[in-house]
Protein backbone atom coordinates (compact mmCIF):
# COMPACT_ATOMS: atom_id res chain seq x y z
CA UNK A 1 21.62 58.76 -46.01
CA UNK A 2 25.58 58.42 -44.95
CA UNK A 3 26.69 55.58 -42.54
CA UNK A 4 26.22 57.10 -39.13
CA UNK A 5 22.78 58.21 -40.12
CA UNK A 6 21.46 54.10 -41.23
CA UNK A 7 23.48 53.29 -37.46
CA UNK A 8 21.43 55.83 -35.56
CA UNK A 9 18.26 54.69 -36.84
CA UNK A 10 18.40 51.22 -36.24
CA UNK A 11 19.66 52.18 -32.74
CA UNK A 12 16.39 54.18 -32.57
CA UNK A 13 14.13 51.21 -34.20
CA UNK A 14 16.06 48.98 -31.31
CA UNK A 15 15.74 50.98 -28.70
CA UNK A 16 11.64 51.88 -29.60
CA UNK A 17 10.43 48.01 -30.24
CA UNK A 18 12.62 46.33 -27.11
CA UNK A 19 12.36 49.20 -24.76
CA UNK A 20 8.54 50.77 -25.45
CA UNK A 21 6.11 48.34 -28.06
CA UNK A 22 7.32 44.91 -26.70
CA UNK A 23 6.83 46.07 -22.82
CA UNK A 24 3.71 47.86 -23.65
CA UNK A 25 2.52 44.76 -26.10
CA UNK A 26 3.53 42.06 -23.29
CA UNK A 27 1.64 43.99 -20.75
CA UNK A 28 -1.50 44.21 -22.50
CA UNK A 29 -1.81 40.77 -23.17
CA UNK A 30 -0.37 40.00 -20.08
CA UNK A 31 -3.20 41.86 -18.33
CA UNK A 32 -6.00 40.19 -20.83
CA UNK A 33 -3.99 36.59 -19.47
CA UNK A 34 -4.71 37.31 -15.76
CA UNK A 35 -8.10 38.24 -16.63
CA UNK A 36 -9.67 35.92 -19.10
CA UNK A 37 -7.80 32.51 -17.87
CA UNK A 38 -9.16 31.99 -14.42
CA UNK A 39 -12.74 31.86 -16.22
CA UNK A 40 -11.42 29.41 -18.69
CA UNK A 41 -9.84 27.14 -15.46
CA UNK A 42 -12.84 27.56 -13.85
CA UNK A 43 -15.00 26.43 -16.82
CA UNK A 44 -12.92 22.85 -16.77
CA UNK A 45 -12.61 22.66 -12.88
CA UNK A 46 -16.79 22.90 -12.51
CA UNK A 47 -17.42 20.21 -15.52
CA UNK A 48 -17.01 16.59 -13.67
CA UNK A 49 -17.38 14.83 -16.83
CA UNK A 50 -14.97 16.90 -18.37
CA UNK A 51 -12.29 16.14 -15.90
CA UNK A 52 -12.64 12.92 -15.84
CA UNK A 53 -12.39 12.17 -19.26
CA UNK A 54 -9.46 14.28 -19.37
CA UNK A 55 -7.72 12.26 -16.32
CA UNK A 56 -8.78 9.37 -18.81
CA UNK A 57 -7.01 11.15 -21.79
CA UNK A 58 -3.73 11.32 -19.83
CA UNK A 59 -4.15 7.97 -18.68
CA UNK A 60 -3.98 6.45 -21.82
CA UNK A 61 -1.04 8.81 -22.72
CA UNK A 62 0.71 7.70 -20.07
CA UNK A 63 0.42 4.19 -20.63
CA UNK A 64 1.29 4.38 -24.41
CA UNK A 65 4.24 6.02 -23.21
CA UNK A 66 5.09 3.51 -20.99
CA UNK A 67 4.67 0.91 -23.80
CA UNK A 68 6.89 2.70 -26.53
CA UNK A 69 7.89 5.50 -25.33
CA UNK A 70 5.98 9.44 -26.22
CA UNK A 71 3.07 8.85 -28.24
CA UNK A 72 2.84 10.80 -31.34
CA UNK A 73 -0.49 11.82 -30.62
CA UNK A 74 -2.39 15.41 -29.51
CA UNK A 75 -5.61 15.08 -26.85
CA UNK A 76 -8.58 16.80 -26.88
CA UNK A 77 -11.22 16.10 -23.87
CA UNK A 78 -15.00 16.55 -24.13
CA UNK A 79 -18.03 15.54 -21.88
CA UNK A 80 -18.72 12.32 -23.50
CA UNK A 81 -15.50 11.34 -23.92
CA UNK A 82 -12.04 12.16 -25.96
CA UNK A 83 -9.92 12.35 -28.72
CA UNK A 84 -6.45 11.93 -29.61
CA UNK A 85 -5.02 12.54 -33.10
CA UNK A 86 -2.31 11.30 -34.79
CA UNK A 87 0.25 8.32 -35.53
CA UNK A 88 -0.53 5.08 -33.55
CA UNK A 89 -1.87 1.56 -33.77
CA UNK A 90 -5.86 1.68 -33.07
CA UNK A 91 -5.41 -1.40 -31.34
CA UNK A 92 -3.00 0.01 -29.06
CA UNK A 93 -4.90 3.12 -28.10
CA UNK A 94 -8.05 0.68 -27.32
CA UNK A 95 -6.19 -1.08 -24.79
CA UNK A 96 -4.18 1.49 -23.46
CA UNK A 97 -7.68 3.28 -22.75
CA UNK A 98 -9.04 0.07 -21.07
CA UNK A 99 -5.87 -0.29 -19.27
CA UNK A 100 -5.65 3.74 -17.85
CA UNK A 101 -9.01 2.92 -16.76
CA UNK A 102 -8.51 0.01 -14.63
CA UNK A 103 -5.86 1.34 -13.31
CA UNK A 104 -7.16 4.92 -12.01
CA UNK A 105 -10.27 2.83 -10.83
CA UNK A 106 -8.11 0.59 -8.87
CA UNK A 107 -5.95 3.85 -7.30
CA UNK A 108 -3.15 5.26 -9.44
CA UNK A 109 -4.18 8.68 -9.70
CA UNK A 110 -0.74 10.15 -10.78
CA UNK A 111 -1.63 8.47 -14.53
CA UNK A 112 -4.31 11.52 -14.86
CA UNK A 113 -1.58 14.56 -14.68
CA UNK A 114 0.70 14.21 -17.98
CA UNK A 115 3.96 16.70 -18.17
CA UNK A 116 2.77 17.79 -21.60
CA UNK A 117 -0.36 18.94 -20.99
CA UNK A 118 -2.04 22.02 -22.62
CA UNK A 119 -3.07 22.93 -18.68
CA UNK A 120 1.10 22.99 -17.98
CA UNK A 121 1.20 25.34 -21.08
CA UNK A 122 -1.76 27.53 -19.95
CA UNK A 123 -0.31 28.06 -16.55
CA UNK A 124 2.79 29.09 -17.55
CA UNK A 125 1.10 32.19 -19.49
CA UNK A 126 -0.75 32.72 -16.63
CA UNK A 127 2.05 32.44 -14.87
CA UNK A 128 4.37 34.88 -16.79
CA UNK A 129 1.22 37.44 -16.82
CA UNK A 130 1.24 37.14 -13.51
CA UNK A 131 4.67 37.40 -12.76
CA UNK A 132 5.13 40.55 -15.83
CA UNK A 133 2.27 42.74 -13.65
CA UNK A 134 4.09 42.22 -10.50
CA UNK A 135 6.96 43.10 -11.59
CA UNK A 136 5.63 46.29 -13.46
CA UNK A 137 4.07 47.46 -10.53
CA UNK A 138 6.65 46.64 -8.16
CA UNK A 139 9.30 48.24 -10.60
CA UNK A 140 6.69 51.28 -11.84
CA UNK A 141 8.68 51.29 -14.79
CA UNK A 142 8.75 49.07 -18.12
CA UNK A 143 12.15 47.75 -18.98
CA UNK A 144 13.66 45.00 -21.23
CA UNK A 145 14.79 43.19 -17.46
CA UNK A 146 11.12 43.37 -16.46
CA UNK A 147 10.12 41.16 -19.96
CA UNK A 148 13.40 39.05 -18.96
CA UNK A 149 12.44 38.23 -15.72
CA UNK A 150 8.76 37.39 -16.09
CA UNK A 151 9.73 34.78 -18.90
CA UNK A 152 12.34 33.34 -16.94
CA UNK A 153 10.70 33.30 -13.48
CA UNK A 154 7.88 31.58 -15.39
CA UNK A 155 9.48 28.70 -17.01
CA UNK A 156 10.66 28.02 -13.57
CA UNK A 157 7.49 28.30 -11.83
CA UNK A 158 4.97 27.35 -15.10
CA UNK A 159 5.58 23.29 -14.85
CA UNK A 160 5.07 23.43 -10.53
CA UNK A 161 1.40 25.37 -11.63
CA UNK A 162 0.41 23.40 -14.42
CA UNK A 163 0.89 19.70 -12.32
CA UNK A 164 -0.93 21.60 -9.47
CA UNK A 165 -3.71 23.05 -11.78
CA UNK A 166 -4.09 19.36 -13.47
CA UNK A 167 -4.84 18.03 -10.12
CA UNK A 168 -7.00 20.00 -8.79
CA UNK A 169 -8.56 22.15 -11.52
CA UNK A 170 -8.74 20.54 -14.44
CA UNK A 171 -8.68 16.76 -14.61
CA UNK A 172 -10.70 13.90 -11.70
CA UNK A 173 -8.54 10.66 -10.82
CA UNK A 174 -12.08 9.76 -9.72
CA UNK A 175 -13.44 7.55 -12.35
CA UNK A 176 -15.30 4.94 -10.86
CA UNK A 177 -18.97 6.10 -12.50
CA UNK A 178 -16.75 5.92 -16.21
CA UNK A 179 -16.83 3.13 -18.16
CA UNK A 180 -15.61 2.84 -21.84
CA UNK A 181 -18.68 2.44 -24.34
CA UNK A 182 -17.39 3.08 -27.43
CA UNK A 183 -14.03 3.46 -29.78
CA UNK A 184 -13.97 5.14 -33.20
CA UNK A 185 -11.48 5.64 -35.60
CA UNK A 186 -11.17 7.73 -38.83
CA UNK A 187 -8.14 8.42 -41.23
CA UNK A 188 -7.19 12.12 -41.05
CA UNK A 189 -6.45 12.64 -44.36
CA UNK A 190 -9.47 12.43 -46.91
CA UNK A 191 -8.89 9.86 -49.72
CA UNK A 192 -7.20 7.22 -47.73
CA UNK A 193 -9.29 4.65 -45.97
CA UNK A 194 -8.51 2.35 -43.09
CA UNK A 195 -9.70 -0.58 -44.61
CA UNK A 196 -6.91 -0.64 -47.12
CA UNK A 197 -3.96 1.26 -45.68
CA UNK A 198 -2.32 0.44 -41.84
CA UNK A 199 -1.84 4.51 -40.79
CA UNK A 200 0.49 3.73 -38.47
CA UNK A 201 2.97 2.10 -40.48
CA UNK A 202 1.78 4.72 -44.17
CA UNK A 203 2.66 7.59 -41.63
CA UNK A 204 -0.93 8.55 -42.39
CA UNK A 205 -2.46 11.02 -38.96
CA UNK A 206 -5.15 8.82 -37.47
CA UNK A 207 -8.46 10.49 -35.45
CA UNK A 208 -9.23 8.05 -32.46
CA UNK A 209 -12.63 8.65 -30.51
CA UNK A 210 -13.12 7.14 -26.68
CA UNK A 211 -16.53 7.73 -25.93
CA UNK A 212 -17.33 7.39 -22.19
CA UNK A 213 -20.40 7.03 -19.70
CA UNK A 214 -21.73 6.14 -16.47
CA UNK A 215 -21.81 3.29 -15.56
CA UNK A 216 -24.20 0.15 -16.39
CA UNK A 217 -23.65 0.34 -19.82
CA UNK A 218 -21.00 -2.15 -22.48
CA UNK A 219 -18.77 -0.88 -24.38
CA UNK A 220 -19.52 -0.75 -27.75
CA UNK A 221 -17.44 -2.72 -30.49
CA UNK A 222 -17.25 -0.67 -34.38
């Protein structure tokens, strides 16, 4: 196979992957987006508890942060309470729990919508699935500008839906039936135990636990 033949294929392989099975790829998925994530908003927006304790999972992000700066840690919400995994002092998650709580009880709601939620990065796919079908069907064509303009457009516009989603959808500033009743912690890593090794200064990932209920009952002390 001479020169000009090796060029004329890879123009071809270039031309068939950016031009015909990335469009066709991005708008199959993008149509399986727009379908299947409203359910999974809806899901979170129509569990109170779940909201709540997510508002409470931010909360304590938020204050960490404002302590030391972005916490090395990843959330995960649940009805009776939440977790966060990876590198931080135990004692500082307790208390910045027990502080985000006080402080959404007592009125600062914008501690329960965090810029790095999983909610911002959900509604920017939504977004750009969104944005991808309108454009195909305003366009009636698939083109490499269509893919570049629904990724761009929903960048923009994915940050603006995800704070708007948080507040309304998927987290509840209204925490006054929450209290605090319990705080676990575990050592990621099997083979290490807390009792002999400080994680957060071993660079060891930590599991921490804030279990949460109505209120009337104490927080339980491990």
């Amino acid at each position: 196979m001479g020169l000009f033949s090796l060029f004329a294929l890879a123009v071809f392989i270039y031309v068939l992957v950016n031009l015909v099975i990335l469009p066709l790829w991005l708008a199959a998925t993008s149509l399986a987006g727009a379908l299947s994530a409203p359910g999974r908003f809806l899901a979170v927006a129509t569990n109170r508890r779940l909201r709540q304790n997510h508002a409470l999972e931010h909360a304590t992000l938020n204050v960490l942060e404002e302590r030391a700066g972005p916490p090395r840690l990843q959330g995960l919400s649940r009805e009776e309470g939440f977790a966060l995994r990876g590198f931080a002092d135990p004692d500082e998650v307790r208390s910045a729990a027990e502080e985000g709580l006080a402080r959404l009880k007592s009125g600062e709601t914008g501690l329960a919508i965090h810029r790095r939620c999983g909610t911002t990065i959900a509604a920017a796919n939504l977004a750009s699935s969104l944005i991808f079908l309108a454009a195909l069907l305003g366009l009636g064509r698939l083109s490499l500008l269509t893919v570049v303009l629904a990724m761009v457009l929903a960048n923009l516009t994915g940050p603006l839906f995800g704070r708007f989603f948080q507040r309304f959808l998927t987290t509840s500033a209204d925490v006054r039936d929450v209290s605090i009743v319990g705080f676990e912690c575990a050592v990621a890593r099997a083979g290490w135990s807390v009792f002999f090794v400080d994680p957060a200064r071993a660079g060891i990932p930590v599991v921490f636990f804030v279990r949460t209920a109505g209120s009337g009952r104490r927080e339980g002390r491990p």
